[in-house]
C-alpha atoms as a PDB file:
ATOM      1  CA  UNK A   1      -1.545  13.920   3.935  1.00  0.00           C
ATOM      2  CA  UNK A   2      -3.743  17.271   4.597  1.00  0.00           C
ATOM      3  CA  UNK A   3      -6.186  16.665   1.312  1.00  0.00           C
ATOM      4  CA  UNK A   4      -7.407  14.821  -1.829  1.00  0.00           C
ATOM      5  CA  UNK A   5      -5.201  16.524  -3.497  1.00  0.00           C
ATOM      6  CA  UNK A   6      -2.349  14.728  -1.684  1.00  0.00           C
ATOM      7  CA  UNK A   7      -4.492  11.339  -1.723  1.00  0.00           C
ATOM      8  CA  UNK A   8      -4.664  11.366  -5.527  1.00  0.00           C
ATOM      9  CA  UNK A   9      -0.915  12.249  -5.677  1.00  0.00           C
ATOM     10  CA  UNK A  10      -0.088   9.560  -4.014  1.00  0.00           C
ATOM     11  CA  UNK A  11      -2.512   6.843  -5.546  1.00  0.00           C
ATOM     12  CA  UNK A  12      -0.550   8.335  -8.858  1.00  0.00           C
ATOM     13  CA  UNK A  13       3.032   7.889  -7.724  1.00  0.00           C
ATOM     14  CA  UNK A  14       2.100   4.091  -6.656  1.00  0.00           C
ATOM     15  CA  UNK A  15      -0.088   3.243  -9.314  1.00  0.00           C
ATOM     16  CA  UNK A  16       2.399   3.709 -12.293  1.00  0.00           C
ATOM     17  CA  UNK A  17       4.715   0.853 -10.367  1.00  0.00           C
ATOM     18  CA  UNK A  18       4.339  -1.917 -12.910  1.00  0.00           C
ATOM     19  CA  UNK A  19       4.275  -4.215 -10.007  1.00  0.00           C
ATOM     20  CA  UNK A  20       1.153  -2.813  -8.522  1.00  0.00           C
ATOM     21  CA  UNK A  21      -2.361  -4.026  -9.540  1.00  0.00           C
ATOM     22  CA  UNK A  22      -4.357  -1.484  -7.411  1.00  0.00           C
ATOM     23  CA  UNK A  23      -4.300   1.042  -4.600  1.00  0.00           C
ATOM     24  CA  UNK A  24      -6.379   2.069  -2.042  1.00  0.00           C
ATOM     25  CA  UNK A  25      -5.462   5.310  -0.054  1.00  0.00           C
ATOM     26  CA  UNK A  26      -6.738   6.375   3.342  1.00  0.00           C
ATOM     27  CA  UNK A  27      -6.478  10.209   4.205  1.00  0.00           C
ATOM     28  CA  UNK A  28      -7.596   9.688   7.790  1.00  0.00           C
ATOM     29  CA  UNK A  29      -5.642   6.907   8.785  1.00  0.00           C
ATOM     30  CA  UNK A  30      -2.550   8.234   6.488  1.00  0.00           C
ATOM     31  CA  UNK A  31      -2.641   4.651   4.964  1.00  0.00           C
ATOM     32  CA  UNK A  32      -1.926   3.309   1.389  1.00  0.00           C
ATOM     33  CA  UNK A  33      -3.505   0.022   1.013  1.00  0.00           C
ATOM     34  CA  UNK A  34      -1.420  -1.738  -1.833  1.00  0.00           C
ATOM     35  CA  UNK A  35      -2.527  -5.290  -3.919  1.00  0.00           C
ATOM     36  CA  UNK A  36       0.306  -6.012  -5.774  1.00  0.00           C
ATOM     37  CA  UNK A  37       0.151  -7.812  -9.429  1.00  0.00           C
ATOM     38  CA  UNK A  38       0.688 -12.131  -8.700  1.00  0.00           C
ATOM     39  CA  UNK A  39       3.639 -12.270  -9.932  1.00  0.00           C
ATOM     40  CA  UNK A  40       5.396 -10.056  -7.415  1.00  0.00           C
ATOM     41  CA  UNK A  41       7.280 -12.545  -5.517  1.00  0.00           C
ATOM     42  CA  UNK A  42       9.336 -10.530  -2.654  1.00  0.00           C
ATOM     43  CA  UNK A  43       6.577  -8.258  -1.531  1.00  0.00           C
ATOM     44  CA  UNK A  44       8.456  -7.397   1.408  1.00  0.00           C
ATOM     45  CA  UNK A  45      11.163  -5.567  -0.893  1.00  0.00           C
ATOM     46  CA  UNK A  46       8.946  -4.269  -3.146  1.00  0.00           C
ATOM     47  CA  UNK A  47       6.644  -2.453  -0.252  1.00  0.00           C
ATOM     48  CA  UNK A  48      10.526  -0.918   0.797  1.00  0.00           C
ATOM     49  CA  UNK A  49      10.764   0.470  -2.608  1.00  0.00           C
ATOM     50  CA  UNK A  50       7.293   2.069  -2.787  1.00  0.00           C
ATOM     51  CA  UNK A  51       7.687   3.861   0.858  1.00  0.00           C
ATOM     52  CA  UNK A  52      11.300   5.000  -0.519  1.00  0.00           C
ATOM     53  CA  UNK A  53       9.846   6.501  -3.931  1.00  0.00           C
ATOM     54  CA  UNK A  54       6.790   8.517  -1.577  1.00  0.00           C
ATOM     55  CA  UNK A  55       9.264   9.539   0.652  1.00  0.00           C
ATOM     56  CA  UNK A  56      11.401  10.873  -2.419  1.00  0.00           C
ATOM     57  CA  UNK A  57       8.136  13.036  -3.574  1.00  0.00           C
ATOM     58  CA  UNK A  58       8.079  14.757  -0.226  1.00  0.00           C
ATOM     59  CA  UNK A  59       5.500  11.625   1.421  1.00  0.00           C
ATOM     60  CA  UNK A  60       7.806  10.457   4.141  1.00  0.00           C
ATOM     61  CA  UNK A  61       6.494   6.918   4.399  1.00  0.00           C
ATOM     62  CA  UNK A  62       7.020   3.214   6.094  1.00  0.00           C
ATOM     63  CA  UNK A  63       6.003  -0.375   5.303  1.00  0.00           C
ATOM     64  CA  UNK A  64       3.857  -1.702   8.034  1.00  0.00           C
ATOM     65  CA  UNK A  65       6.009  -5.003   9.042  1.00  0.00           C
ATOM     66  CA  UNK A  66       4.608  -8.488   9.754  1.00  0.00           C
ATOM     67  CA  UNK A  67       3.114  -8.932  13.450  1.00  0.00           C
ATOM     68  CA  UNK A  68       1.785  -5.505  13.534  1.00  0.00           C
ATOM     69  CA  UNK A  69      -1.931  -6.982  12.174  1.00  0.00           C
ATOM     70  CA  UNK A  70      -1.437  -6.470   8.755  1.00  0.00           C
ATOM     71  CA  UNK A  71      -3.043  -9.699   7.842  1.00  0.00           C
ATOM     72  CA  UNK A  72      -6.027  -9.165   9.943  1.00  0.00           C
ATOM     73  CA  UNK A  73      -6.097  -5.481   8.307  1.00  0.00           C
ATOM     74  CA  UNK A  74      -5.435  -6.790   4.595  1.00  0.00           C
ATOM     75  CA  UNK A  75      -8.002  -9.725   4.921  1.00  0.00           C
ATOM     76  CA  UNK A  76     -10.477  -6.805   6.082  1.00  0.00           C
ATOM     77  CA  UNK A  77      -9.527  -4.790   3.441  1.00  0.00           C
ATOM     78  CA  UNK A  78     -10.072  -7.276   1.050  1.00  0.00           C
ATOM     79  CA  UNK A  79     -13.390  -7.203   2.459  1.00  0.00           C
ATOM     80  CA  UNK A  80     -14.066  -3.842   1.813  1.00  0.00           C
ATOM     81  CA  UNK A  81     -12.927  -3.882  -1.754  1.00  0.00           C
ATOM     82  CA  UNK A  82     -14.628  -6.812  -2.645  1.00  0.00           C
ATOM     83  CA  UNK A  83     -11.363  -8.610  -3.850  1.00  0.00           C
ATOM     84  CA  UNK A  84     -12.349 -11.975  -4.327  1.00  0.00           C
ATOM     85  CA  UNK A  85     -10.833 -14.890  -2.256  1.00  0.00           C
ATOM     86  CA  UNK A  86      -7.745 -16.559  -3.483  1.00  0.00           C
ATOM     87  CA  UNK A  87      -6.470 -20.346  -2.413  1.00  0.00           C
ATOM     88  CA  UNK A  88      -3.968 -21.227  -0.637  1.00  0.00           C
ATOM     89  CA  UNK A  89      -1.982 -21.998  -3.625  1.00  0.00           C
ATOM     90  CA  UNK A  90      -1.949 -18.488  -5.079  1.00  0.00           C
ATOM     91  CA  UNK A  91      -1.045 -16.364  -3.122  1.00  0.00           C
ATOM     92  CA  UNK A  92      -1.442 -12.614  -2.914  1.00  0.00           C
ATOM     93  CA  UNK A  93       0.998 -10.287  -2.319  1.00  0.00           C
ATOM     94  CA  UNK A  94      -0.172  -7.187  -0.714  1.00  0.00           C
ATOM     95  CA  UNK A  95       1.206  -4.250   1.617  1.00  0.00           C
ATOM     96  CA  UNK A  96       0.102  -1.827   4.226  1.00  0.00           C
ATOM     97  CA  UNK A  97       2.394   1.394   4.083  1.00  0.00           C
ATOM     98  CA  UNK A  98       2.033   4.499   6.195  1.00  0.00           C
ATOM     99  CA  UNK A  99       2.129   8.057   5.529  1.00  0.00           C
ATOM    100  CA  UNK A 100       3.524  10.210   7.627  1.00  0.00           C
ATOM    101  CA  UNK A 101       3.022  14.457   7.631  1.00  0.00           C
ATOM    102  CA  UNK A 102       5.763  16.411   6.221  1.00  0.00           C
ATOM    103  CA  UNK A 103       7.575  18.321   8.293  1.00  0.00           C
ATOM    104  CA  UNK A 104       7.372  21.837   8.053  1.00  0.00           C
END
């Protein structure tokens, strides 16, 4: 991502995903943070299908994968967005995806 132009293009292309409930989007660390709606029950899949539709509009992207601190990172985003705390018992689905630069 090289602007806000590309920030808000992105935030667009997840946000219309019925399955998403809301996005935050990093420029510097070419990160999309992603809280998906509590219904979503495979957010694993559904995180695939997100990087695969950026990657279609020209943002080659990847879900961050389990062990690489994405709990500590979503718990601190969480944090930062003021998302309240759920229970154990309902859980929240969310994903970390990365952004890479096009080439070219």
């Amino acid at each position: 991502m090289m602007c806000g132009g590309c920030v808000s293009r992105v935030k667009s292309l997840l946000s219309v995903d019925d399955r998403v409930d809301l996005v935050v989007v990093n420029m510097l660390t070419e990160a999309a943070a992603v809280k998906l709606k509590p219904e979503v029950v495979k957010a694993n899949l559904v995180a695939d299908s997100l990087a695969q539709r950026l990657t279609e509009c020209d943002f080659p992207t990847k879900r961050r994968v389990s062990g690489m601190g994405v709990t500590k990172n979503v718990k601190k985003w969480k944090e930062n967005m003021g998302v309240t705390p759920f229970s154990a018992t309902t859980p929240l689905a969310s994903c970390l995806l990365y952004l890479r630069r096009p080439k070219g």
